[in-house]
C-alpha atoms as a PDB file:
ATOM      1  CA  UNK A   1      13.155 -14.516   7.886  1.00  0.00           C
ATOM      2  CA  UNK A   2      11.806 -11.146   9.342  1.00  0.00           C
ATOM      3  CA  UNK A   3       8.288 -10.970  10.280  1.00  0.00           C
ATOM      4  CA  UNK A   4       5.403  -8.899   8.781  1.00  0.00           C
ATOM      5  CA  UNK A   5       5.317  -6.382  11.492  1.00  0.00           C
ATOM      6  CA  UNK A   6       9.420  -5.994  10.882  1.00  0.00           C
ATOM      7  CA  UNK A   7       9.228  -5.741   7.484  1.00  0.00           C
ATOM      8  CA  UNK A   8       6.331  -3.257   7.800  1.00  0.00           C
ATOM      9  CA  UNK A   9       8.117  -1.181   9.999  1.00  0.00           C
ATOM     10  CA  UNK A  10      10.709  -0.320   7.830  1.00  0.00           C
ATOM     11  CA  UNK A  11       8.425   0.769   5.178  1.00  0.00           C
ATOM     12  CA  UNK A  12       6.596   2.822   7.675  1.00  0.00           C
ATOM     13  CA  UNK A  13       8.247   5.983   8.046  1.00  0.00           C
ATOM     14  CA  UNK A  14       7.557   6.544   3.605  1.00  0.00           C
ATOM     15  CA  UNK A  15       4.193   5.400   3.830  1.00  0.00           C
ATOM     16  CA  UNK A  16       3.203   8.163   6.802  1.00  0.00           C
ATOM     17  CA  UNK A  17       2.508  11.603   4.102  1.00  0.00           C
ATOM     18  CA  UNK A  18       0.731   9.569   1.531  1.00  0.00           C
ATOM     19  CA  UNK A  19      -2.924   9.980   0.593  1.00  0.00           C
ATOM     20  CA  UNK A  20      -4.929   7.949   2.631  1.00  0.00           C
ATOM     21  CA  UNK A  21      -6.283   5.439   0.702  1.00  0.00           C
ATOM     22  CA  UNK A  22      -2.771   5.171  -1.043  1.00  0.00           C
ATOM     23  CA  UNK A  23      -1.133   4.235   2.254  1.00  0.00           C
ATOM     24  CA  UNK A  24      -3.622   1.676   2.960  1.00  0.00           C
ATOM     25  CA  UNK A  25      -3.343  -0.175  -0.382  1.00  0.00           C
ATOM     26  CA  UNK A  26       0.657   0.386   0.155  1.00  0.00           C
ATOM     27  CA  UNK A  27      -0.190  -1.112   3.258  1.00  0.00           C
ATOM     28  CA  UNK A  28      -1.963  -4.484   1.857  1.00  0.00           C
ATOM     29  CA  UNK A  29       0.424  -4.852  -0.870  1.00  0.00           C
ATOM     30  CA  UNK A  30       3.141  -5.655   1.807  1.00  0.00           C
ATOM     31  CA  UNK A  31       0.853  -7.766   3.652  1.00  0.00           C
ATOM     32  CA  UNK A  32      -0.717  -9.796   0.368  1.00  0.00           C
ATOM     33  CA  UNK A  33       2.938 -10.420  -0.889  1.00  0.00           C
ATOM     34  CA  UNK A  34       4.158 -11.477   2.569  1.00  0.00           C
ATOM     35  CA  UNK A  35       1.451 -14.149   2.290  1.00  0.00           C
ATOM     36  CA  UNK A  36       3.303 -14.785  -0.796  1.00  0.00           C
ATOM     37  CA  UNK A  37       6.831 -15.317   0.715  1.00  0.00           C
ATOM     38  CA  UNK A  38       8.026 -12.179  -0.913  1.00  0.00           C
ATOM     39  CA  UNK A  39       9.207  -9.434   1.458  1.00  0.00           C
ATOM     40  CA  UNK A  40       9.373  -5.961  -0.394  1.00  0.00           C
ATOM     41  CA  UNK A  41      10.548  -2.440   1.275  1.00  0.00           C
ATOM     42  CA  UNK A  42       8.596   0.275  -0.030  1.00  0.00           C
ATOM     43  CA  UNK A  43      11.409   2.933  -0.951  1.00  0.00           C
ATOM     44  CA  UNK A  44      10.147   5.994  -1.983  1.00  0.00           C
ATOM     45  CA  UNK A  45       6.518   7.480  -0.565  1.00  0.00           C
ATOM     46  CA  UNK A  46       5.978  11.068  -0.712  1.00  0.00           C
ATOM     47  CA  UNK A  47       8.549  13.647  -2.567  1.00  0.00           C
ATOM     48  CA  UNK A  48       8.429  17.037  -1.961  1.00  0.00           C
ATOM     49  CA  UNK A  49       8.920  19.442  -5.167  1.00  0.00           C
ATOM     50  CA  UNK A  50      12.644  20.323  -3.967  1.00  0.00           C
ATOM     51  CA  UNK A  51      13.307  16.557  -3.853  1.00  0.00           C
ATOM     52  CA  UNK A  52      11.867  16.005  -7.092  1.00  0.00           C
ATOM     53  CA  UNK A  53      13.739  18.779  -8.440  1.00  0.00           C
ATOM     54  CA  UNK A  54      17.093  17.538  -7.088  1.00  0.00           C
ATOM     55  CA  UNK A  55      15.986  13.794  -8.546  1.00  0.00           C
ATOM     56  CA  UNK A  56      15.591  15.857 -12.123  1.00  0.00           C
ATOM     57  CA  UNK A  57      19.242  17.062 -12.151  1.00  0.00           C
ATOM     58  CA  UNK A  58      20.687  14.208 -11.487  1.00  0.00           C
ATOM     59  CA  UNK A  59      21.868  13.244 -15.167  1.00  0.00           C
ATOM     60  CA  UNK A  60      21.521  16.408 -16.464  1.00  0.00           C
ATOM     61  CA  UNK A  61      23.258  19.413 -14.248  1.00  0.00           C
ATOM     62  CA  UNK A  62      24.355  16.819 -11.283  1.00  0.00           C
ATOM     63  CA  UNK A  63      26.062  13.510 -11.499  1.00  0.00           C
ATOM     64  CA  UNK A  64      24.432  10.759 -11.678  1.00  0.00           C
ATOM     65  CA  UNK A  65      22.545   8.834 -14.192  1.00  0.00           C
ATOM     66  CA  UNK A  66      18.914  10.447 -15.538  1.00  0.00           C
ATOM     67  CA  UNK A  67      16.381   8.848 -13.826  1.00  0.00           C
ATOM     68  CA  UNK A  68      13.155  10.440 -13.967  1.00  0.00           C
ATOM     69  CA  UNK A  69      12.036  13.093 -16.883  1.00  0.00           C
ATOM     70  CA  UNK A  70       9.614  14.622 -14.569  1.00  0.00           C
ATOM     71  CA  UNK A  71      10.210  18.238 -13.109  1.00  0.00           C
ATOM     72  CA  UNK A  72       8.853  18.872  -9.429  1.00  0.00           C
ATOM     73  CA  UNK A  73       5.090  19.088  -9.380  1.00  0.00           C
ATOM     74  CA  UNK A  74       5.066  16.876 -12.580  1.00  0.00           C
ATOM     75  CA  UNK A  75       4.983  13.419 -10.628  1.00  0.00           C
ATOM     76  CA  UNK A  76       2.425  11.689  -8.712  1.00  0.00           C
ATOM     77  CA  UNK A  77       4.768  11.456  -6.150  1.00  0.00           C
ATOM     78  CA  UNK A  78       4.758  14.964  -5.436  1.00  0.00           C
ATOM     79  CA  UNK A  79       0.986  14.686  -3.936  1.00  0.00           C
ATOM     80  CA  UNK A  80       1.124  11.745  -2.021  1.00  0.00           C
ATOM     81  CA  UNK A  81      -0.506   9.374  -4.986  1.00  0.00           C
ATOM     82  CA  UNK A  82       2.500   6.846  -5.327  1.00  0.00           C
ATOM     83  CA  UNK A  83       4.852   4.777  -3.982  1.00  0.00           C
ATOM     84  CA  UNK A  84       8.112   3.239  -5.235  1.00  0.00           C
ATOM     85  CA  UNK A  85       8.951  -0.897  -4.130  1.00  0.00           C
ATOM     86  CA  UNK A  86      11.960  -2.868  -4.382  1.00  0.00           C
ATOM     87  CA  UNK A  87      12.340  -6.730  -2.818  1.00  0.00           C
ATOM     88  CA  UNK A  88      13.783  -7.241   0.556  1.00  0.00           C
ATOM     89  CA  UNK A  89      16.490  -9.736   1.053  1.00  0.00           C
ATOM     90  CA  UNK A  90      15.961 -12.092   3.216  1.00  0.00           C
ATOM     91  CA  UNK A  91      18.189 -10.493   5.852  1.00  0.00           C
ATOM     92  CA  UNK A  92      16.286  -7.261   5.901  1.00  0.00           C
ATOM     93  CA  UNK A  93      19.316  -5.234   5.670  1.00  0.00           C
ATOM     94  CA  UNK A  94      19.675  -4.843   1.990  1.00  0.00           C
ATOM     95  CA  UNK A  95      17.025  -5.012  -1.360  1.00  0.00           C
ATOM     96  CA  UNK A  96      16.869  -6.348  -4.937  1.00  0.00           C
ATOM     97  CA  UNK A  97      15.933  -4.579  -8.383  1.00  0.00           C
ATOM     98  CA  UNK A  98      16.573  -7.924 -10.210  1.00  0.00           C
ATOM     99  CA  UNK A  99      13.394  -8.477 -11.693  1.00  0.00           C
ATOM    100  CA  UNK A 100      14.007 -12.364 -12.831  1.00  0.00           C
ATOM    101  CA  UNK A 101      14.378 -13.026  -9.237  1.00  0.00           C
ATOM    102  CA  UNK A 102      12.441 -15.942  -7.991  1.00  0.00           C
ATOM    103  CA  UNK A 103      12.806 -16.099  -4.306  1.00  0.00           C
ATOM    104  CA  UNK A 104      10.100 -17.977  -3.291  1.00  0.00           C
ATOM    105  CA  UNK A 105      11.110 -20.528  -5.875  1.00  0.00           C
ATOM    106  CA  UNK A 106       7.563 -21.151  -7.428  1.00  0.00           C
ATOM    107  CA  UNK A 107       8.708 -20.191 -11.331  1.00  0.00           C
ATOM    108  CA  UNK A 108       7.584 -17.117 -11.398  1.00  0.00           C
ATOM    109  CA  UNK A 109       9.641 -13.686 -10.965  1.00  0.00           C
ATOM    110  CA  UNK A 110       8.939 -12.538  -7.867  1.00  0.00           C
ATOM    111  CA  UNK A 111       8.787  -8.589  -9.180  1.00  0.00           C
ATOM    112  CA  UNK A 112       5.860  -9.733 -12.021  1.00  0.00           C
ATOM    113  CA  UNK A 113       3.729 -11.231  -8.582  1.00  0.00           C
ATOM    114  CA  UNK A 114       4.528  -7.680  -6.766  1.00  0.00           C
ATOM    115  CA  UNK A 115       2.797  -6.123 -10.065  1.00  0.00           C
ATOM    116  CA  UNK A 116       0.210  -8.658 -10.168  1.00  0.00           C
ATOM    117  CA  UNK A 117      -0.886  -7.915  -6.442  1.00  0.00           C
ATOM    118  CA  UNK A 118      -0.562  -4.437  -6.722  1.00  0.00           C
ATOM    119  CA  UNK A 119      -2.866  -4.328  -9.997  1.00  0.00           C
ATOM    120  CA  UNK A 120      -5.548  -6.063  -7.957  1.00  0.00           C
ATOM    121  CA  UNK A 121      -5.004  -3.408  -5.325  1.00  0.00           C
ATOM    122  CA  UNK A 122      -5.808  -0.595  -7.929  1.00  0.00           C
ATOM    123  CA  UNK A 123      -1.982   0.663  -8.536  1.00  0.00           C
ATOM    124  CA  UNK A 124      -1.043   1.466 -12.080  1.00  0.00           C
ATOM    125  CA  UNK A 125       2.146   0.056 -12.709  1.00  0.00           C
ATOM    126  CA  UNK A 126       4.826   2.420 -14.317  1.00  0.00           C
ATOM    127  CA  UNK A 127       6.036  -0.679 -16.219  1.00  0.00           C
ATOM    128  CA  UNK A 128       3.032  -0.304 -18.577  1.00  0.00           C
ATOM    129  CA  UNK A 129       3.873   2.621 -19.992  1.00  0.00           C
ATOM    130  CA  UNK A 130       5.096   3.047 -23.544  1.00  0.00           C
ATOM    131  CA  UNK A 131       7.728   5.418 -22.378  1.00  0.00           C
ATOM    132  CA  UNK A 132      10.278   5.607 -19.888  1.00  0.00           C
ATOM    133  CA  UNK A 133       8.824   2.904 -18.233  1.00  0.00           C
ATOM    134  CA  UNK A 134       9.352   2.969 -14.307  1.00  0.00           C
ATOM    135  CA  UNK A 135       9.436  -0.891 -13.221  1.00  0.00           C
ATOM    136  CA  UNK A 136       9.348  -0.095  -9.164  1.00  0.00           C
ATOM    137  CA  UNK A 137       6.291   2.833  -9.634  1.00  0.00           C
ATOM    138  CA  UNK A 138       3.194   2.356  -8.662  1.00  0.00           C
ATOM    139  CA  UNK A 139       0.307   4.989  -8.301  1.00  0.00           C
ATOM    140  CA  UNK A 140      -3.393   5.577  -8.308  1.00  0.00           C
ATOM    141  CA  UNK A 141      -4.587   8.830 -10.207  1.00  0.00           C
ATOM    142  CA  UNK A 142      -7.734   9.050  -9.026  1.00  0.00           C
ATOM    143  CA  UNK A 143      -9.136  10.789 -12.515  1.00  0.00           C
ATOM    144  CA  UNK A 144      -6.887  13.329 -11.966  1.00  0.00           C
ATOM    145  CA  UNK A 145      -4.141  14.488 -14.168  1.00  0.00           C
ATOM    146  CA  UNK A 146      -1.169  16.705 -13.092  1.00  0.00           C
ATOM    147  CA  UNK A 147      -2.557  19.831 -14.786  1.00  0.00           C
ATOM    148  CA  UNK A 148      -5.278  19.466 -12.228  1.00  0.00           C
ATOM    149  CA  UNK A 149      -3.250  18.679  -9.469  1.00  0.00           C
ATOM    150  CA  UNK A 150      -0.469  21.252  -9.767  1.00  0.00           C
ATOM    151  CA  UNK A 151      -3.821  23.534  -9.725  1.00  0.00           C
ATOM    152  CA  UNK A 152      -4.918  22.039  -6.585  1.00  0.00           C
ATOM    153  CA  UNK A 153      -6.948  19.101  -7.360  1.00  0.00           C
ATOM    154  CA  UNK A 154      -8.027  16.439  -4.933  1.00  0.00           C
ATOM    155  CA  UNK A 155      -9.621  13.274  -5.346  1.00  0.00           C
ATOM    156  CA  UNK A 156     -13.002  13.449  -5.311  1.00  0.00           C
ATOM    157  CA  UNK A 157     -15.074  11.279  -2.346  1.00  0.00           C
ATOM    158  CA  UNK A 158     -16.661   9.217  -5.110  1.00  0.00           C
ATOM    159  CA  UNK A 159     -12.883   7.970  -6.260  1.00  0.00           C
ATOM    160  CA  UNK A 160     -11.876   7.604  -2.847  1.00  0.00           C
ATOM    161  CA  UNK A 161     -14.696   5.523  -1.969  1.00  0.00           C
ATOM    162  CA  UNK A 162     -14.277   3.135  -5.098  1.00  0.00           C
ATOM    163  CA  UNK A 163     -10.551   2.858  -4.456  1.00  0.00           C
ATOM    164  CA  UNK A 164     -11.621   1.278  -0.907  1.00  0.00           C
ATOM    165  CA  UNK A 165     -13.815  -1.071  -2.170  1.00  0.00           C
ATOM    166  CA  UNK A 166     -10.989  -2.365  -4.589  1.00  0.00           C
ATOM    167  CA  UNK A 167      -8.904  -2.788  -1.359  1.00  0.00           C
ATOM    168  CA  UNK A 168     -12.007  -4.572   0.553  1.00  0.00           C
ATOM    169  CA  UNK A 169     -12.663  -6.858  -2.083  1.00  0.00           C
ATOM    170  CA  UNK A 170     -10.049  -8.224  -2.081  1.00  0.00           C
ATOM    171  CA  UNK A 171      -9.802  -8.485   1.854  1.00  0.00           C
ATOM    172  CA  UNK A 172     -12.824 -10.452   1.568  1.00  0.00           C
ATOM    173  CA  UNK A 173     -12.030 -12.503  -1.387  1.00  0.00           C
ATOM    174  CA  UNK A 174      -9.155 -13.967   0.947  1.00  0.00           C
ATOM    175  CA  UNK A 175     -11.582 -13.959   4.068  1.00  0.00           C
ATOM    176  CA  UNK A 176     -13.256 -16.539   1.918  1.00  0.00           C
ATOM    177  CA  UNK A 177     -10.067 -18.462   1.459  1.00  0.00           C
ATOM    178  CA  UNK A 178      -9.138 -18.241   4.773  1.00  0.00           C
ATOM    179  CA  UNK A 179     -11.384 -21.040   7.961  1.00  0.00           C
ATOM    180  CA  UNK A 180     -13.906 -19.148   9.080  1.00  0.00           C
ATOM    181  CA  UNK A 181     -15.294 -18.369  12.648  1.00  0.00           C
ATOM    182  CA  UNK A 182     -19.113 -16.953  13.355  1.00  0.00           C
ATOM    183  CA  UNK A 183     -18.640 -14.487  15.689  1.00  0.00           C
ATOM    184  CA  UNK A 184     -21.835 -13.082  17.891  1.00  0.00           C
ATOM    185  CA  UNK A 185     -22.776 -11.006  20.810  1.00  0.00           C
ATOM    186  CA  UNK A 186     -24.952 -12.016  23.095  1.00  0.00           C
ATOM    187  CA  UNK A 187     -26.739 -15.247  20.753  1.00  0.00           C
ATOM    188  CA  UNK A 188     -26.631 -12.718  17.955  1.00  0.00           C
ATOM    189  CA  UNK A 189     -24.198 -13.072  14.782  1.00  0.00           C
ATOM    190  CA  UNK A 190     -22.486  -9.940  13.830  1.00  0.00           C
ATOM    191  CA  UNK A 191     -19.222 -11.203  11.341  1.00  0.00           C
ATOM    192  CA  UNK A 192     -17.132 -14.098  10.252  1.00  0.00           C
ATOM    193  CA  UNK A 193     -13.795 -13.727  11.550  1.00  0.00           C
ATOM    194  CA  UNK A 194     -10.770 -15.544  10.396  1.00  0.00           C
ATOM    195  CA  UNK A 195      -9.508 -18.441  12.624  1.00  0.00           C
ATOM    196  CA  UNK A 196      -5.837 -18.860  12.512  1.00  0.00           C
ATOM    197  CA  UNK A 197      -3.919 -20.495  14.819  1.00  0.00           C
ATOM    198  CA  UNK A 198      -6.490 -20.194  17.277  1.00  0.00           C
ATOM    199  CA  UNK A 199      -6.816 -16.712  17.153  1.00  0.00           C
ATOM    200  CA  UNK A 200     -10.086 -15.294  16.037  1.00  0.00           C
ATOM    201  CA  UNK A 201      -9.335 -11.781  13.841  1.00  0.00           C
ATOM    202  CA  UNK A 202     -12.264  -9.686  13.431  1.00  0.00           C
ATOM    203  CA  UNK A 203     -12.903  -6.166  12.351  1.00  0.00           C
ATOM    204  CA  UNK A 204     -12.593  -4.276  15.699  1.00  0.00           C
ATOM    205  CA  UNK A 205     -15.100  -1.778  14.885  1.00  0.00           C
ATOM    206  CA  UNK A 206     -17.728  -4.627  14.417  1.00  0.00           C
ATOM    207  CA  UNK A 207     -17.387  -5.923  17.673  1.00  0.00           C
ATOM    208  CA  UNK A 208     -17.299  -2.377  19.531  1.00  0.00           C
ATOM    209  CA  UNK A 209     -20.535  -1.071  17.793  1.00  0.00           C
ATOM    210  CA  UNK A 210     -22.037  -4.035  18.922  1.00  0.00           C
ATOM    211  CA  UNK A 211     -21.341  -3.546  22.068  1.00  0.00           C
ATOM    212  CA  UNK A 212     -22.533  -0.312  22.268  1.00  0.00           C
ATOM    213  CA  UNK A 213     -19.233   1.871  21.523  1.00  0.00           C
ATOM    214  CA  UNK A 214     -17.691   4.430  19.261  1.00  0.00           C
ATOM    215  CA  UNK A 215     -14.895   3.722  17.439  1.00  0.00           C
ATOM    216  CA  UNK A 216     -12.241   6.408  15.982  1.00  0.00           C
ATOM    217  CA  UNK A 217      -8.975   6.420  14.313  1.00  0.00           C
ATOM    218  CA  UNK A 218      -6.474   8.974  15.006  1.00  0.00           C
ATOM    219  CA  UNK A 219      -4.755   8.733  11.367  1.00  0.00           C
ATOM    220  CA  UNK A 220      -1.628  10.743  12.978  1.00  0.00           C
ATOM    221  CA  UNK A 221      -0.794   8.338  15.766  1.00  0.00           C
ATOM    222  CA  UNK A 222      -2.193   5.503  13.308  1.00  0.00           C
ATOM    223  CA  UNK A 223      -4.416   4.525  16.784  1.00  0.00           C
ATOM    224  CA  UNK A 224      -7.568   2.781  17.268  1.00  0.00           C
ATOM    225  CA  UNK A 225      -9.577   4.495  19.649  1.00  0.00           C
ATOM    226  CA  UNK A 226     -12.821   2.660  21.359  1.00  0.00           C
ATOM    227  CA  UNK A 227     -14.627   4.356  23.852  1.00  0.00           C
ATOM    228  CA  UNK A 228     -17.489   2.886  25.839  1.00  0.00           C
ATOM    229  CA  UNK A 229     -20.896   5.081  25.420  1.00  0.00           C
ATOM    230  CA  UNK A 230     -22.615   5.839  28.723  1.00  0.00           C
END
């Protein structure tokens, strides 16, 4: 069985031009269903409008099967607001659309528990919709609709913000779950970090403010940067 990091890294490269806060529930979907012995590859990220153009003529003035009704600039996709999934097979060279498929062997399609995760995540599920439903889709709005995006829309900070708490919640929901270590510096406690296998996790940025440091993230190298304040 591949590893989280190898199955992460193979999503990675279609995860790097979405929206921030997209990416990072992208990101915990992998990781929560991982936890769940399901392994998914996260196929489509970002699509430019020519992409989404060529995507619309397939079926119609290219071979092909029709597969999407949406013109470029008329898909979430096209601003960095969703993501397409499909389940990786256990040999990590090849992926499932079969969406009976019970992998991990606990009676329930794996595909419903990817939609199930990702709902608690925030994602809207493209299977929900009353037409032309879009089983692998999943996106997060934001408010916005593609009239306003098309006219150059963003999400507001207020969205944004309540998108992350969806994502911590549910980080600490499974902190809860998870054997708990008090972590302090210098006789004072600062966090509970998770204990696994005798390695305490924490949030770095906790521990570096405590110890008197700045921390950064450099979103294009995806680094952590900590530096000591003198």
């Amino acid at each position: 069985m591949l590893t989280l990091s190898q199955i992460k890294e193979k999503s990675s490269k279609r995860l790097t031009n979405l929206h921030p806060i997209v990416r990072s529930a992208a990101t915990a979907l992998i990781e929560r269903c991982y936890k769940l012995n399901i392994s998914i590859l996260i196929t489509q990220g970002l699509r430019t409008i020519a992409e989404q153009d060529a995507l619309y003529a397939q079926g119609r003035t290219k071979p092909g099967a029709i597969v999407t009704n949406a013109r470029g600039g008329y898909s979430y996709h096209n601003y960095g607001l969703a993501v397409d999934f499909a389940l990786l097979l256990p040999s990590g060279s090849s992926v499932s659309w079969d969406m009976c498929r019970d992998g991990n062997n606990n009676q329930i399609a794996d595909w419903q528990e990817v939609v199930r995760e990702a709902k608690t995540l925030g994602f809207e599920w493209g299977g929900d919709w009353t037409s032309f439903k879009d089983y692998p889709h999943f996106q997060m709005t934001f408010g916005l609709t593609l009239t306003q995006l098309r006219a150059g829309g963003k999400p507001s900070i207020s969205a944004v913000e309540a998108a992350y708490k969806i994502i911590n919640r549910k980080v600490e929901e499974e902190l809860k779950s998870e054997v708990i270590a008090v972590v302090k510096v210098n006789g004072v406690k600062i966090a509970d970090g998770v204990l696994e296998k005798g390695i305490t996790y924490v949030p770095v940025r906790v521990i570096a403010e405590a110890l008197g440091a700045q921390v950064g993230y450099n979103s294009a190298t995806r680094t952590v940067e900590i530096t000591s304040i003198h």
